[in-house]
Protein backbone atom coordinates (compact mmCIF):
# COMPACT_ATOMS: atom_id res chain seq x y z
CA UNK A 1 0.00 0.00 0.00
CA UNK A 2 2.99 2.25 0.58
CA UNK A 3 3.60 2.36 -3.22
CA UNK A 4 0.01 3.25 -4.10
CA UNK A 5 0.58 5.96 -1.78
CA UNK A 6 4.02 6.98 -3.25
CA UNK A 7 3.00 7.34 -6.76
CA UNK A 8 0.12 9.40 -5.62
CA UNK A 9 2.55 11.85 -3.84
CA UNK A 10 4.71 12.00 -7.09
CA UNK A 11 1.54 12.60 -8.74
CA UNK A 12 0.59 15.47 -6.80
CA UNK A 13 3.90 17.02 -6.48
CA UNK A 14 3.95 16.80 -10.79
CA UNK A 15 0.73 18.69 -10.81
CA UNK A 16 2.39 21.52 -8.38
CA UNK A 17 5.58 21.59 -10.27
CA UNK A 18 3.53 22.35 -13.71
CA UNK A 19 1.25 24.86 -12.00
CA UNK A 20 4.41 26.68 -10.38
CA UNK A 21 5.94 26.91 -13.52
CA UNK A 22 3.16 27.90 -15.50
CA UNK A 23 1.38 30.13 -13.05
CA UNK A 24 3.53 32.03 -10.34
CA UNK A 25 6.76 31.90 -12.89
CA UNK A 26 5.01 32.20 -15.60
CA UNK A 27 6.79 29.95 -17.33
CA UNK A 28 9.85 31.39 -17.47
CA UNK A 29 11.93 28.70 -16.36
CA UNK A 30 10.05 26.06 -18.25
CA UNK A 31 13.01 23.95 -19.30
CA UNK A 32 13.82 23.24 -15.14
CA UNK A 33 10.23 22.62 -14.54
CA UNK A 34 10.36 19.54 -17.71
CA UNK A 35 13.55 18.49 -16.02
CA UNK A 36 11.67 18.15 -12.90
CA UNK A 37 8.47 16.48 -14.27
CA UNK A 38 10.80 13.78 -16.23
CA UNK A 39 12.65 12.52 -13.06
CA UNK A 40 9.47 12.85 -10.96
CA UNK A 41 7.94 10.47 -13.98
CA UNK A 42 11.05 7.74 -13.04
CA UNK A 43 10.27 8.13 -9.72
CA UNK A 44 6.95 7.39 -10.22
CA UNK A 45 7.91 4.47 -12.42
CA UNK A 46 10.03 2.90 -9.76
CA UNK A 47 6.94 3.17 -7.24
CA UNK A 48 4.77 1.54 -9.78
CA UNK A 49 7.37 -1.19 -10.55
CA UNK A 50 7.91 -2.16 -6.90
CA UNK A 51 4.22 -1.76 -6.38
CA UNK A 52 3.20 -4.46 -9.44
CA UNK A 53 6.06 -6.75 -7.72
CA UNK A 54 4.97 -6.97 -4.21
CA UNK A 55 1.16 -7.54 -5.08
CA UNK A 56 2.33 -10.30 -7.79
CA UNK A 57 4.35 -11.59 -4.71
CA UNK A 58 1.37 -11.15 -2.33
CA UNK A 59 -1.10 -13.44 -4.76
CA UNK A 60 1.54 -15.99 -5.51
CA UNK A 61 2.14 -16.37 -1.38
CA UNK A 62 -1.88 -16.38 -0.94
């Protein structure tokens, strides 16, 4: 449940990076902000990779 929960904060903090950039800095540093949202993405990747092997684990145990 702790990766469900990760990828949701990764999620959320994705949304907040694009609305700071696009809203408060009005986009002026844009190119940051994309840097940001791509290794957020891989971070969100490895919670959703870990997340897919412990509940495959979990139903093979069960």
């Amino acid at each position: 449940m702790k990766y469900i929960v990760g990828m949701y904060v990764v999620m959320a903090i994705m949304v907040c990076v694009n609305l700071i950039s696009g809203y408060l800095l009005k986009g002026d540093y844009w190119a940051i902000a994309s840097w940001l949202l791509i290794a957020l993405f891989f971070f969100g990747t490895l919670f959703f990779i870990n997340a897919r092997y412990v509940l495959s684990k979990k139903k093979v145990e069960s």
